[in-house]
C-alpha atoms as a PDB file:
ATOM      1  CA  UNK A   1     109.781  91.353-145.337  1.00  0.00           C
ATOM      2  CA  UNK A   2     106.234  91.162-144.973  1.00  0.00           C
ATOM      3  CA  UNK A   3     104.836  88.140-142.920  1.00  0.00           C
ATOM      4  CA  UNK A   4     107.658  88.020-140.495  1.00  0.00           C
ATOM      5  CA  UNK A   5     106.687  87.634-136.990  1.00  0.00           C
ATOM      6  CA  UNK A   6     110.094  88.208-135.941  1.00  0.00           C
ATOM      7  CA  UNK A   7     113.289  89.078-137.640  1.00  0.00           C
ATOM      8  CA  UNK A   8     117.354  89.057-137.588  1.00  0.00           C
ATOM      9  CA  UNK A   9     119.239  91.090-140.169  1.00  0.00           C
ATOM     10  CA  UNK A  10     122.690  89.277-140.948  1.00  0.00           C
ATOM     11  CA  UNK A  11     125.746  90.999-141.298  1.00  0.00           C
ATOM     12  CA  UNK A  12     126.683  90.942-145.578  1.00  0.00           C
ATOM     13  CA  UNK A  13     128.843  87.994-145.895  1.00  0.00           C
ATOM     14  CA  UNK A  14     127.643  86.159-143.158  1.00  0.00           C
ATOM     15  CA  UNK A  15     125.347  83.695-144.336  1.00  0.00           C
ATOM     16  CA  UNK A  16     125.283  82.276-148.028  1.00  0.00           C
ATOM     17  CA  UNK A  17     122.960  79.850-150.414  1.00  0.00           C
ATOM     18  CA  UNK A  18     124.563  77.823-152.871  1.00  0.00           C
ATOM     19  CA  UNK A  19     121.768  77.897-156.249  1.00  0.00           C
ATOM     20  CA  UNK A  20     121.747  75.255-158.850  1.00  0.00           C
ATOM     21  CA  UNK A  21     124.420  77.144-161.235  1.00  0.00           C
ATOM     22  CA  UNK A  22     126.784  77.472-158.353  1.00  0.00           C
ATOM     23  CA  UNK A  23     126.729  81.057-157.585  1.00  0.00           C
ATOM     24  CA  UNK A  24     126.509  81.736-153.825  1.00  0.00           C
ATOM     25  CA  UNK A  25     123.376  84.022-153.166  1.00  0.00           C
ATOM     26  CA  UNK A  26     123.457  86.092-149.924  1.00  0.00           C
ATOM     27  CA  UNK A  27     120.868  85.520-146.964  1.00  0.00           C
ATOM     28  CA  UNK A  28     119.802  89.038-145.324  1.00  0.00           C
ATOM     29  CA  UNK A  29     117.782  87.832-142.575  1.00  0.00           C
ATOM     30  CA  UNK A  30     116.081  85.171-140.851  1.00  0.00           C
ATOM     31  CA  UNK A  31     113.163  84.367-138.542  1.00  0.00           C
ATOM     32  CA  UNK A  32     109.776  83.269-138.082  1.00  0.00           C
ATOM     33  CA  UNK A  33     107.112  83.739-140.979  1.00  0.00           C
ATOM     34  CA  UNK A  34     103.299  83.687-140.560  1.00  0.00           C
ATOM     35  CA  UNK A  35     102.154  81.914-143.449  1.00  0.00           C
ATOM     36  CA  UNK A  36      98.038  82.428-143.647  1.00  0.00           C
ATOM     37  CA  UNK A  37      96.335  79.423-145.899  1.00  0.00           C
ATOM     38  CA  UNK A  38      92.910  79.507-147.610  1.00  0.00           C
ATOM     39  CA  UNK A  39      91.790  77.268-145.394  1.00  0.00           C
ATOM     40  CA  UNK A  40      91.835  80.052-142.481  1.00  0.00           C
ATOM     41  CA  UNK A  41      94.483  78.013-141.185  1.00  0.00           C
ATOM     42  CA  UNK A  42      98.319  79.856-140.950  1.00  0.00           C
ATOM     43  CA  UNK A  43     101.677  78.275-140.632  1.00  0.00           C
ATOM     44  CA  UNK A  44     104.495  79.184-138.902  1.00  0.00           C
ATOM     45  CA  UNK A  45     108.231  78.808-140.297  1.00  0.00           C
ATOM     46  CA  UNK A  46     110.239  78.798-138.291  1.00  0.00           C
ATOM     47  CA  UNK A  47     114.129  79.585-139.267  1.00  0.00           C
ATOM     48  CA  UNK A  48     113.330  81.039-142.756  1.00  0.00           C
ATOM     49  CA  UNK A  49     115.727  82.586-144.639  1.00  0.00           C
ATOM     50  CA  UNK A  50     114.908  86.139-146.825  1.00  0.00           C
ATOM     51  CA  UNK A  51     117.310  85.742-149.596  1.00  0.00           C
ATOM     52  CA  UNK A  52     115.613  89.009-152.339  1.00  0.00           C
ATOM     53  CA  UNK A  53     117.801  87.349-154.473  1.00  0.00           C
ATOM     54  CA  UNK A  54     115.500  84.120-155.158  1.00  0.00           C
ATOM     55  CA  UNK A  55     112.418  85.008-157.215  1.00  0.00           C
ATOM     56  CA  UNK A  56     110.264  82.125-155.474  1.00  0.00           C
ATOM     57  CA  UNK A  57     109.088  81.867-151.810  1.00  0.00           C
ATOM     58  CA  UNK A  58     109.890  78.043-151.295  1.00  0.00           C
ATOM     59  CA  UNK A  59     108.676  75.916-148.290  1.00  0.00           C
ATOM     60  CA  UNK A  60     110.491  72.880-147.474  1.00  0.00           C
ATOM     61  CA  UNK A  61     108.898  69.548-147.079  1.00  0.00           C
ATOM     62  CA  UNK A  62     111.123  68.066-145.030  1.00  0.00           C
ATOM     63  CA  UNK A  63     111.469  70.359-142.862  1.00  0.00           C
ATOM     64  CA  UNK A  64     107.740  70.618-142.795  1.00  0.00           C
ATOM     65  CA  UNK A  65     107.661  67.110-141.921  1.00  0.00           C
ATOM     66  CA  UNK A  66     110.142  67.729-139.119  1.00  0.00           C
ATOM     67  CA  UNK A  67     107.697  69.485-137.542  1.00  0.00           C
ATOM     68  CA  UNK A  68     104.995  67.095-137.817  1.00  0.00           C
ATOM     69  CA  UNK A  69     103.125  67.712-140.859  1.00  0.00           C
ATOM     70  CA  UNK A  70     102.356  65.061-143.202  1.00  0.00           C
ATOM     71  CA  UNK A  71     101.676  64.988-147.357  1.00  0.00           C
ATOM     72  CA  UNK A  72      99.020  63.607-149.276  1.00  0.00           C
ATOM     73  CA  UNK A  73      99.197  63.704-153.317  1.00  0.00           C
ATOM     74  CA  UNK A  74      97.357  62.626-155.940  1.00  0.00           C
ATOM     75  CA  UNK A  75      95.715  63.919-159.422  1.00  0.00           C
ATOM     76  CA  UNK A  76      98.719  66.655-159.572  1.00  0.00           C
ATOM     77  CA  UNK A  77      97.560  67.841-156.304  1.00  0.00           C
ATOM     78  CA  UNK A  78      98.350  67.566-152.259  1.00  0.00           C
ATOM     79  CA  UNK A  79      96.929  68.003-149.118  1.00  0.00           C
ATOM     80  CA  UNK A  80      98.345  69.232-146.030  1.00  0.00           C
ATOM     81  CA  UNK A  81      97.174  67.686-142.484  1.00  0.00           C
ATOM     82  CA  UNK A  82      99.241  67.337-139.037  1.00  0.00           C
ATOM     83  CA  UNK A  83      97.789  65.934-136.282  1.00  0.00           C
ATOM     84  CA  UNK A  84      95.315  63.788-138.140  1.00  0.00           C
ATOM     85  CA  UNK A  85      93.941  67.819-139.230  1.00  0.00           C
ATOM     86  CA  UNK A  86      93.591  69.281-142.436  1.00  0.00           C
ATOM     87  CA  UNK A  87      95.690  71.906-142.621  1.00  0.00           C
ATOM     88  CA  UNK A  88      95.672  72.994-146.395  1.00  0.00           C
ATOM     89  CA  UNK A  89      95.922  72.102-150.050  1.00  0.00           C
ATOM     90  CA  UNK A  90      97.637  73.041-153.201  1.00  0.00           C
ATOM     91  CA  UNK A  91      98.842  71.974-157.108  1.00  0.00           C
ATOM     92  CA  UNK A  92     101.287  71.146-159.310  1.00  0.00           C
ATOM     93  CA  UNK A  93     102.891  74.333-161.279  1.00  0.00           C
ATOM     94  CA  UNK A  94     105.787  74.526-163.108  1.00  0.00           C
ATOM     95  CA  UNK A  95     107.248  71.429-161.620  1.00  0.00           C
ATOM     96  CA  UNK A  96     106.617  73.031-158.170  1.00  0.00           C
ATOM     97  CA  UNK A  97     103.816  72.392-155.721  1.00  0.00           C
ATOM     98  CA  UNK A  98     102.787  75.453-155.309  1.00  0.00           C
ATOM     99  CA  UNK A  99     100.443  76.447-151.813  1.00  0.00           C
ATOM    100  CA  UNK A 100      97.113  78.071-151.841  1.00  0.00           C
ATOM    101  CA  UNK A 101      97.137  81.037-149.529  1.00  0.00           C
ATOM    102  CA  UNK A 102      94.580  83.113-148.613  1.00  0.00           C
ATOM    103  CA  UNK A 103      93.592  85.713-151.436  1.00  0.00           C
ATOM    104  CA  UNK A 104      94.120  88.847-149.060  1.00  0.00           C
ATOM    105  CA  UNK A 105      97.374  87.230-147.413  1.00  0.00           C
ATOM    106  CA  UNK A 106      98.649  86.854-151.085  1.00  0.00           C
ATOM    107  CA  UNK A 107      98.112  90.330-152.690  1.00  0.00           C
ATOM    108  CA  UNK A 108      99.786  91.844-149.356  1.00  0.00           C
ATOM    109  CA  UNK A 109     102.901  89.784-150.379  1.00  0.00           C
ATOM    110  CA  UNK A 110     102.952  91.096-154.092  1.00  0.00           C
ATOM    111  CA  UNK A 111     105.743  93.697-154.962  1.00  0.00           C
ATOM    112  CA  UNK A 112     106.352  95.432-158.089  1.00  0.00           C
ATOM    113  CA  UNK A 113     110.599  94.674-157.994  1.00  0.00           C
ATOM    114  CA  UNK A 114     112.189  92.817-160.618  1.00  0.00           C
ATOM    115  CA  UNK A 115     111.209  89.130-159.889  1.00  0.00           C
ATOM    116  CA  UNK A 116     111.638  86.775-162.794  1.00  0.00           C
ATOM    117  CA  UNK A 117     108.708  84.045-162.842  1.00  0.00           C
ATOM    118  CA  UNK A 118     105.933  86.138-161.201  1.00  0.00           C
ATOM    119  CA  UNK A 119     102.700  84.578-162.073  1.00  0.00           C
ATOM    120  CA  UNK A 120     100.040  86.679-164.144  1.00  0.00           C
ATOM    121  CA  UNK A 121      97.136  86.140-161.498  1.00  0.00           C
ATOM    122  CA  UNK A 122      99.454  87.251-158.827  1.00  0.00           C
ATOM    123  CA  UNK A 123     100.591  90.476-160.550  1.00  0.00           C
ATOM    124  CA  UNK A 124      98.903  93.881-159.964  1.00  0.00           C
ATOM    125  CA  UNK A 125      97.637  94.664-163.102  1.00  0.00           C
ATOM    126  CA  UNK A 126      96.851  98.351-162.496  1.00  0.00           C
ATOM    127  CA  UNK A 127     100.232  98.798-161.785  1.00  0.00           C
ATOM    128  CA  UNK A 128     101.965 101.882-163.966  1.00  0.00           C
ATOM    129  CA  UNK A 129     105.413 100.232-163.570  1.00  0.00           C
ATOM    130  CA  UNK A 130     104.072  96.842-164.254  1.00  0.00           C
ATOM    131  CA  UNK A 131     102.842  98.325-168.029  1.00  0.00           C
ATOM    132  CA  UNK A 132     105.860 100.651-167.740  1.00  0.00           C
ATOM    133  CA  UNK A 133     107.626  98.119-168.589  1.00  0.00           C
ATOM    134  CA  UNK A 134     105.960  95.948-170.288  1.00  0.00           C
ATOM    135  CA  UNK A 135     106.053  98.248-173.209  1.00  0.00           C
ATOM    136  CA  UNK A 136     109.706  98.745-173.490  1.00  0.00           C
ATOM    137  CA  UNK A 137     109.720 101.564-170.817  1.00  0.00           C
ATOM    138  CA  UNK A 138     107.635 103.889-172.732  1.00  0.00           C
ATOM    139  CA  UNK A 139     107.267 107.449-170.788  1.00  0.00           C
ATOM    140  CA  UNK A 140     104.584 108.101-168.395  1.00  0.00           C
ATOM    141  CA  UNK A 141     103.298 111.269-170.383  1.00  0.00           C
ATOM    142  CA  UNK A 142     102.515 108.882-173.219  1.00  0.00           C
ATOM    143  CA  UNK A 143     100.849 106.196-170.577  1.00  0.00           C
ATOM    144  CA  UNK A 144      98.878 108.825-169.361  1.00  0.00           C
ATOM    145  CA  UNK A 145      97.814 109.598-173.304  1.00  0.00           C
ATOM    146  CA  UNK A 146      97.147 105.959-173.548  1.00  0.00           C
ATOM    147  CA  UNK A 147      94.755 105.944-170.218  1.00  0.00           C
ATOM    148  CA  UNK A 148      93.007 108.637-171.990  1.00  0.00           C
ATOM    149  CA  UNK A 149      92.253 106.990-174.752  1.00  0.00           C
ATOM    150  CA  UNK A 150      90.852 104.430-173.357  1.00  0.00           C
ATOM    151  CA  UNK A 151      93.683 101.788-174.408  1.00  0.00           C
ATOM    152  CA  UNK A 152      94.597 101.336-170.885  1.00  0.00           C
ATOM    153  CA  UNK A 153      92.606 100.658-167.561  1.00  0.00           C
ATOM    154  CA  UNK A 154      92.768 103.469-165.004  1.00  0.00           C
ATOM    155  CA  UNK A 155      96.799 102.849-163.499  1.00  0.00           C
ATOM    156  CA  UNK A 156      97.742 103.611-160.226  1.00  0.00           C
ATOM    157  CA  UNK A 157     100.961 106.283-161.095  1.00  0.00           C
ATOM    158  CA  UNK A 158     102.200 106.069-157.557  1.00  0.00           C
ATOM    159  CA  UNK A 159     104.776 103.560-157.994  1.00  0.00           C
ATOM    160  CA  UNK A 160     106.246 104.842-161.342  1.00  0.00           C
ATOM    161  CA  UNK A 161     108.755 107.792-160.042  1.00  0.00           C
ATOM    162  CA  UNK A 162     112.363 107.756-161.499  1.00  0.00           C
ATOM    163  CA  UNK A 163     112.999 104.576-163.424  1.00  0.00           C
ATOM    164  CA  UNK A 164     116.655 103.702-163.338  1.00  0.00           C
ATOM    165  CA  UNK A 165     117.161 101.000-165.895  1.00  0.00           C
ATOM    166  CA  UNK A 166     115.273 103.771-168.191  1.00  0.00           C
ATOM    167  CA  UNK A 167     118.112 106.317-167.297  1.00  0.00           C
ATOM    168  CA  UNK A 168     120.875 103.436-168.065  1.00  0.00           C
ATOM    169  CA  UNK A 169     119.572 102.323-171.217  1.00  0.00           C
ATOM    170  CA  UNK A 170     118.592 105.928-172.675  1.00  0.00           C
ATOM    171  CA  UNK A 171     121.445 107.884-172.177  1.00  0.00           C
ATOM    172  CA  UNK A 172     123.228 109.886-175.234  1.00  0.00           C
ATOM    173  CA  UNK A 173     126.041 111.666-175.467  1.00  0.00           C
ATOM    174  CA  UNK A 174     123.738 114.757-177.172  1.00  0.00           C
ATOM    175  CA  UNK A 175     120.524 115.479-178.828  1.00  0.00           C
ATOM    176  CA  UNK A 176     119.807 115.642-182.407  1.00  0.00           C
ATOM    177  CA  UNK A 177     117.456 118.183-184.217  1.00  0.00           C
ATOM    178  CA  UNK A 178     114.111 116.684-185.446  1.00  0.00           C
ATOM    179  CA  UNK A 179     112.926 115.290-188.317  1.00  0.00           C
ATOM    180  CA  UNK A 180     111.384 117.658-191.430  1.00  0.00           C
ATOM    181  CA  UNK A 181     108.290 115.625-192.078  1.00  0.00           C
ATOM    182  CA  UNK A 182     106.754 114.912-196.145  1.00  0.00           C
ATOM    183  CA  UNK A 183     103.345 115.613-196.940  1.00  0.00           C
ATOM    184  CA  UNK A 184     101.940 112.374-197.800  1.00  0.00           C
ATOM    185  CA  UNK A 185     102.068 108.378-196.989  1.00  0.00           C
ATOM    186  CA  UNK A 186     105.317 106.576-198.757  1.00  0.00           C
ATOM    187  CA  UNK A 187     106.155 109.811-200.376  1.00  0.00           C
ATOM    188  CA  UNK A 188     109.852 109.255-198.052  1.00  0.00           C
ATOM    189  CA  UNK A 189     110.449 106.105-196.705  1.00  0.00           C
ATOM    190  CA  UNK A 190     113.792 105.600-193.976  1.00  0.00           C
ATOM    191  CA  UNK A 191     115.617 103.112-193.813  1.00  0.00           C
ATOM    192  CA  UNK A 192     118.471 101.454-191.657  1.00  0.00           C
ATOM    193  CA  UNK A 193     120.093  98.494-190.987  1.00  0.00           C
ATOM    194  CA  UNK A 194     121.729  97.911-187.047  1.00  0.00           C
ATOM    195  CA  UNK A 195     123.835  95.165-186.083  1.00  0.00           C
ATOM    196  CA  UNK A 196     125.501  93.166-185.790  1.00  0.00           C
ATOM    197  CA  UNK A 197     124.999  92.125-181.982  1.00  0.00           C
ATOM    198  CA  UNK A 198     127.018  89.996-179.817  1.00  0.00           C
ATOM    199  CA  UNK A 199     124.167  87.940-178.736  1.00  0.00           C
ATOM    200  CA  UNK A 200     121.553  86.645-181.165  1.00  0.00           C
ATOM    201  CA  UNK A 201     118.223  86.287-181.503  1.00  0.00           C
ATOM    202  CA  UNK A 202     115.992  83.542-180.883  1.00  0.00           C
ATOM    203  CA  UNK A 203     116.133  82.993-184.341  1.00  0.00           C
ATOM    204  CA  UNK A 204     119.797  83.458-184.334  1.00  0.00           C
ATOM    205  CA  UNK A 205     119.846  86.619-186.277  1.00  0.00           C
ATOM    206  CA  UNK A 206     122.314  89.042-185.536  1.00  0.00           C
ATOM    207  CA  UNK A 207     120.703  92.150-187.639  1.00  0.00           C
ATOM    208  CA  UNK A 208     117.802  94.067-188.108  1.00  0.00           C
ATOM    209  CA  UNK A 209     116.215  96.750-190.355  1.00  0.00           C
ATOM    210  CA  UNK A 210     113.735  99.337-190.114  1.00  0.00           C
ATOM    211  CA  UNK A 211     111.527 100.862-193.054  1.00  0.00           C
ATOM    212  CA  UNK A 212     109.784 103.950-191.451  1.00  0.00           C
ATOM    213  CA  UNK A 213     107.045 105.868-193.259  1.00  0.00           C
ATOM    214  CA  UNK A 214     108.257 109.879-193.010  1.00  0.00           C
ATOM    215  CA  UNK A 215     104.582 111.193-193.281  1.00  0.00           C
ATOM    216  CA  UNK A 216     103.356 108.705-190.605  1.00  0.00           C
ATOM    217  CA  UNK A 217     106.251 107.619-188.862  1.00  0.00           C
ATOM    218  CA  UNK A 218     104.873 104.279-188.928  1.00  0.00           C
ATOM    219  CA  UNK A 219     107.384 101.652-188.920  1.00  0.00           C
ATOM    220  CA  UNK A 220     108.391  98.366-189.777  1.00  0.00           C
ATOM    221  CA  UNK A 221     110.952  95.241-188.225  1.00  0.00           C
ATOM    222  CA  UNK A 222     112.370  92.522-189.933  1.00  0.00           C
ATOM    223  CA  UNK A 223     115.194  90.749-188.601  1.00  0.00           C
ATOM    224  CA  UNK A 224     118.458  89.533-190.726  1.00  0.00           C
ATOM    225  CA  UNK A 225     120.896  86.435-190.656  1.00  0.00           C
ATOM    226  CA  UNK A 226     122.978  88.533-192.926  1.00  0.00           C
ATOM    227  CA  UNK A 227     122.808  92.300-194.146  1.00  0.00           C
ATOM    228  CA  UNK A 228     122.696  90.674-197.702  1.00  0.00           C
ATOM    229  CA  UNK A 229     118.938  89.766-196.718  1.00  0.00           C
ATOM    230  CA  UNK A 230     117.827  93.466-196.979  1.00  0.00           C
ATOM    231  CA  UNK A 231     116.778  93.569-200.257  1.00  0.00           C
ATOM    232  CA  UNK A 232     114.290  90.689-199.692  1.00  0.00           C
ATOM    233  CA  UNK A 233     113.154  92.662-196.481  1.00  0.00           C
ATOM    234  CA  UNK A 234     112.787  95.323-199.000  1.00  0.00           C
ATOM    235  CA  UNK A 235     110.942  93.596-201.601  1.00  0.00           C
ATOM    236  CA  UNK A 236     108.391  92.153-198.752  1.00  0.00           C
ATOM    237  CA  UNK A 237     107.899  95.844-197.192  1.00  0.00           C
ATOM    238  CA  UNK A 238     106.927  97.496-200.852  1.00  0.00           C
ATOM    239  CA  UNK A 239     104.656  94.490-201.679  1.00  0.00           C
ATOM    240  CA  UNK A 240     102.403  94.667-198.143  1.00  0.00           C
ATOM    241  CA  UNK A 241     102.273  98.647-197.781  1.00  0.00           C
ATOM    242  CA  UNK A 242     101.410  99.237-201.427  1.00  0.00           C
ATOM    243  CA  UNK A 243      98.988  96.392-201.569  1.00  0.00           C
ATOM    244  CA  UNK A 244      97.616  97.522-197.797  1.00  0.00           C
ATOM    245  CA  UNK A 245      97.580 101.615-198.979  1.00  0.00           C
ATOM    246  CA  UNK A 246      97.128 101.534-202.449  1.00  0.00           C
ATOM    247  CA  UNK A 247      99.767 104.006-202.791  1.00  0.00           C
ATOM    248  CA  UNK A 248     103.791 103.538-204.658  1.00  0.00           C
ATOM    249  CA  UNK A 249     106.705 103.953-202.353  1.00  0.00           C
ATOM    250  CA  UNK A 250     108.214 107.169-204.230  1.00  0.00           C
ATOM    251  CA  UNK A 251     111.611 107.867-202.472  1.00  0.00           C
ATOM    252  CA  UNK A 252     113.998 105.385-200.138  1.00  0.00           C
ATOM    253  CA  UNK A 253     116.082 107.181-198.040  1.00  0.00           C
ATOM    254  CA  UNK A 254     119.232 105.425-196.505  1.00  0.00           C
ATOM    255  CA  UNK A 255     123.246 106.259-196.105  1.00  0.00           C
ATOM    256  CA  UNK A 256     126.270 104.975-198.158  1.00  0.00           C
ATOM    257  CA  UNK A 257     126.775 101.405-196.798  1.00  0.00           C
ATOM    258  CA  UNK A 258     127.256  98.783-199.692  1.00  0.00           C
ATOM    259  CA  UNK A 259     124.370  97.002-198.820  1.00  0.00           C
ATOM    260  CA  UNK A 260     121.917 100.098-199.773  1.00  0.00           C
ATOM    261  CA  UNK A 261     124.883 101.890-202.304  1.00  0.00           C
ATOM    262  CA  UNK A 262     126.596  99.092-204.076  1.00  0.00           C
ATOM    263  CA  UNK A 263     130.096  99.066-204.506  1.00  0.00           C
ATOM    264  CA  UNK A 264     133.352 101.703-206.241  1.00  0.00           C
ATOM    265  CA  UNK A 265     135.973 100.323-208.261  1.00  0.00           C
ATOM    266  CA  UNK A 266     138.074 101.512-210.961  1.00  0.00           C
ATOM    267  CA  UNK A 267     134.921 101.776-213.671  1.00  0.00           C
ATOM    268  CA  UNK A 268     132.766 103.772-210.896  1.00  0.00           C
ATOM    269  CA  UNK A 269     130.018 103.299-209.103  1.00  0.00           C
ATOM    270  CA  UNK A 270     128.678  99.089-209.036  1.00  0.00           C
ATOM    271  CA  UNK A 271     125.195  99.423-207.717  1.00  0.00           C
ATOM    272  CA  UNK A 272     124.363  96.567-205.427  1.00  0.00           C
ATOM    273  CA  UNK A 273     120.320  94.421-205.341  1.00  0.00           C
ATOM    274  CA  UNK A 274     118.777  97.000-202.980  1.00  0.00           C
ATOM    275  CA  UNK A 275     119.564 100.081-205.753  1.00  0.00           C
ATOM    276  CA  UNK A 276     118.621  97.296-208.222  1.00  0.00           C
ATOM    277  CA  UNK A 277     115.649  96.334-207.150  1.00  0.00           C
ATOM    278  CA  UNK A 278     114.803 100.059-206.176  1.00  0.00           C
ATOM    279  CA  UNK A 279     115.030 100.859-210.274  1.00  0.00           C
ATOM    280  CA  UNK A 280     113.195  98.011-210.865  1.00  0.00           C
ATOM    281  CA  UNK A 281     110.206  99.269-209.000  1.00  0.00           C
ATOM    282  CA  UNK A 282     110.737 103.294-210.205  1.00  0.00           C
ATOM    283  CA  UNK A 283     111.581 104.259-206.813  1.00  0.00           C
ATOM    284  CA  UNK A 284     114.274 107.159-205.898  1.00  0.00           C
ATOM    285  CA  UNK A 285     116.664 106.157-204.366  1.00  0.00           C
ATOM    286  CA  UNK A 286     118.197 109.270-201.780  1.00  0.00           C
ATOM    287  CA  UNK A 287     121.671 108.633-199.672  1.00  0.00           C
ATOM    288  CA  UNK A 288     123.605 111.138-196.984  1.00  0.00           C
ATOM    289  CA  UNK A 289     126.861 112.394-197.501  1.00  0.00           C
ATOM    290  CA  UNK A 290     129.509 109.982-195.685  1.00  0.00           C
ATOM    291  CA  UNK A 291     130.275 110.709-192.327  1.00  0.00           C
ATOM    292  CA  UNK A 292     126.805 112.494-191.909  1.00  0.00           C
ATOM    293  CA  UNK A 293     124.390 110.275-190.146  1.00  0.00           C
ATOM    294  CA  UNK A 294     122.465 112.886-189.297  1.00  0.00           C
ATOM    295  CA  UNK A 295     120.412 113.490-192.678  1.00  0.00           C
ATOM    296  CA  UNK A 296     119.309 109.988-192.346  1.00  0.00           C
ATOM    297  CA  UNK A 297     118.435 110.942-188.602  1.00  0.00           C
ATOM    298  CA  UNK A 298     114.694 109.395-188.431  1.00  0.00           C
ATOM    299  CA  UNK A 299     115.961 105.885-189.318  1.00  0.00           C
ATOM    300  CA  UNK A 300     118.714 107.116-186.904  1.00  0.00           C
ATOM    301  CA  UNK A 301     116.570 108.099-184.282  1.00  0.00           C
ATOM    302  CA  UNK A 302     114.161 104.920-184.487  1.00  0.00           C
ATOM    303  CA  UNK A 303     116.962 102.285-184.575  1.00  0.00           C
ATOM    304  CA  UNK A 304     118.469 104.376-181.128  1.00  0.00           C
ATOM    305  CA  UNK A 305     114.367 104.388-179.514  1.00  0.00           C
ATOM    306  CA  UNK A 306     114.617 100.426-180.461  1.00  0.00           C
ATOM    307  CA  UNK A 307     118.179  99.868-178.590  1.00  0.00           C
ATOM    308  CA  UNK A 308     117.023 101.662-175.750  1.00  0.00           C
ATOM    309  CA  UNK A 309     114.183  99.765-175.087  1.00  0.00           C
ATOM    310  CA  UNK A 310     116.309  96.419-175.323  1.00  0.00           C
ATOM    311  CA  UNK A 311     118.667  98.074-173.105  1.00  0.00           C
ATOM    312  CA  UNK A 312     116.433  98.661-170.648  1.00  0.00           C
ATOM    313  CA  UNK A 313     114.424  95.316-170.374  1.00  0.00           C
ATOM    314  CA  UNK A 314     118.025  93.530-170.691  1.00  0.00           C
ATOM    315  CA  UNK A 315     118.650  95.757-167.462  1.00  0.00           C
ATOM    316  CA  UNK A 316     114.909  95.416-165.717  1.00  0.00           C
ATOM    317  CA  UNK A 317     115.945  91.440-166.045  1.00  0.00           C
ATOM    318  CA  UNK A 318     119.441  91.416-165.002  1.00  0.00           C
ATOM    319  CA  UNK A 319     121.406  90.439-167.698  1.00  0.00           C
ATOM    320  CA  UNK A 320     124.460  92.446-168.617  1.00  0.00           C
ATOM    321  CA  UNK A 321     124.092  94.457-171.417  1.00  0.00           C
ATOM    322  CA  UNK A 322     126.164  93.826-174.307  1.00  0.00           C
ATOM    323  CA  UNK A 323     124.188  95.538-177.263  1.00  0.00           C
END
C-alpha cells in the first residue's frame, strides 16, 4: 500500500483481473498513487488498481498517454516528457520497460513477501528472511552461527519470526533418536535412495541418492533417471572421496531394497551390481532388518532434511506440493 495518496478497499469478489493463463486475480483496492522519479519529478496514477497477487508494479502507456504524456524510445531506452517537459527516463528489462524511480522512493516500496521476479538490486540483502530462505529455510540459530563466523554480513533478525511454509514443509508425525557416530572419515558411509517423485527434475530425473560420511556427516547428491543408476553413482562417489581423502570407504550402510541387496529366489540370495561392485572394491557391505528404517536412520534423517527444504521453497513459491 505504500505510495497511495488515497485509497478504496473493495469488497472480495467485487472487482477481478483476467492474467494471461486465464485465472481471474482479485483487485483489493484502488486509488491514486504518488509515483516519485529520479528526475525529482513524481507522477500521479490515477485509478490504480493493488492487485498483491501480481508480482510487478505495471504502468500503462496508454493510459499514460490519456493523460497527456508522450514516449520517446530508442537504443533499448525511453524518455518520458508531457507538455513539451522532461518528465523521466527508463530501459528495456525483461521485455518490460522498466521506470527509474528515485533510489529512496524505491527501497521504501521493497517488501520481503513472496514476489516471484524481484530484481537482485532491488532486494534487501541484509534481510534474515531473504537468506532464510535462500538456503532452504535453514534455522535462525544456525544463521546466527553463520553471522558469527563471518560467512554472513551482519542480518537484520527482525523480520524472521515464525516461518510458516517452514512449519508446513517440516512437520513429522514423531522424532527419531540420533545417530551413534564412527570414529574416523569413510569408516561408515549411509546411503539411500528417495523417489520416485511425481514431478521431475530439470533433467527429468525422478530419483535421487545420498552417500553421507558417518564421522563427518558430510554428504553427497546425485540425481537418477532410474534406481538402476546407483551403482554408477556409487562407483563415482568411492573414486572422488578416496582420491580427495586418501582414505578406503570401509563399510556401506543401506536397507534391503533390491537395488542395494540383490534379489531371493529358490537358490538364495542373487546379489545385485551395487553388492557387486561393493566386493569388488573390499568394502562391507551392512543392511537393516526389513521393516526397520530406523537403523539406517542418518541416510533416513538426511533424505527427510532434503524433502523438507523442497517442501518449503515449493511452498515459499506457490506451487502445490506434490513430493
Amino acid at each position: 500500500m505504500q505510495g497511495f495518496l488515497t485509497i478504496q478497499n473493495l469488497n472480495q469478489n467485487e472487482s477481478f483481473i483476467v492474467v494471461e493463463n486465464g485465472f481471474k486475480v482479485p483487485v483489493v483496492a484502488t486509488r491514486t498513487f504518488h509515483l516519485f522519479l529520479n528526475t525529482d519529478c513524481h507522477l500521479d496514477l490515477f485509478q490504480t488498481l493493488y492487485v498483491p497477487a501480481i508480482s510487478r508494479n505495471l504502468v500503462s502507456m496508454s493510459k499514460l498517454n490519456f493523460e497527456g504524456y508522450f514516449f520517446s524510445f530508442h537504443n533499448r531506452r525511453f524518455s518520458l516528457f508531457k507538455n513539451s517537459s522532461f518528465v523521466g527516463f527508463g530501459s528495456l528489462c525483461d521485455s518490460l520497460y522498466k521506470l527509474n524511480l528515485n533510489s529512496h522512493f524505491a527501497k521504501s516500496l521493497l517488501t520481503l513477501h513472496h514476489n516471484v521476479g524481484t530484481k537482485r538490486n532491488l532486494i534487501n540483502e541484509s534481510s534474515s528472511y531473504l537468506w532464510h530462505k535462500r538456503l532452504g529455510h535453514i534455522s535462525k540459530e544456525r544463521m546466527k552461527r553463520l553471522m558469527k563466523d563471518g560467512i554472513f554480513p551482519n542480518l537484520d533478525f527482525t523480520d524472521l519470526d515464525v516461518c510458516v511454509d517452514c512449519i508446513k514443509g517440516k512437520q513429522t508425525k514423531h522424532t527419531k533418536k540420533g545417530a551413534t557416530r564412527s570414529g574416523k572419515l569413510l569408516e561408515i558411509v549411509h546411503t539411500d535412495i528417495c523417489g520416485s517423485f511425481d514431478s521431475p527434475s530439470f533433467g527429468k530425473e525422478k530419483y535421487f541418492i545420498t552417500f553421507i560420511d558417518d564421522f563427518s556427516h558430510y554428504y553427497y547428491i546425485y540425481l537418477l533417471h532410474e534406481k538402476s543408476q546407483a551403482v554408477d553413482a556409487l562407483e563415482v562417489y568411492i573414486i572422488e572421496v578416496e582420491r580427495q581423502l586418501d582414505k578406503r570407504v570401509k563399510i556401506i550402510r543401506s536397507y534391503r531394497g533390491g537395488e542395494y541387496y540383490g534379489r531371493y529366489d529358490r537358490l538364495g540370495q542373487r546379489p545385485g551390481p551395487f553388492d557387486k561392485l561393493l566386493e569388488k572394491h573390499g568394502i562391507c557391505a551392512q543392511y537393516t532388518m526389513p521393516g526397520m528404517p530406523q537403523q539406517n536412520r542418518v541416510a533416513e534423517r538426511r533424505n527427510h532434511t532434503l524433502m523438507d527444504m523442497v517442501r518449503s521453497m515449493l511452498s515459499n513459491s506457490s506451487l502445490p506440493i506434490s513430493l
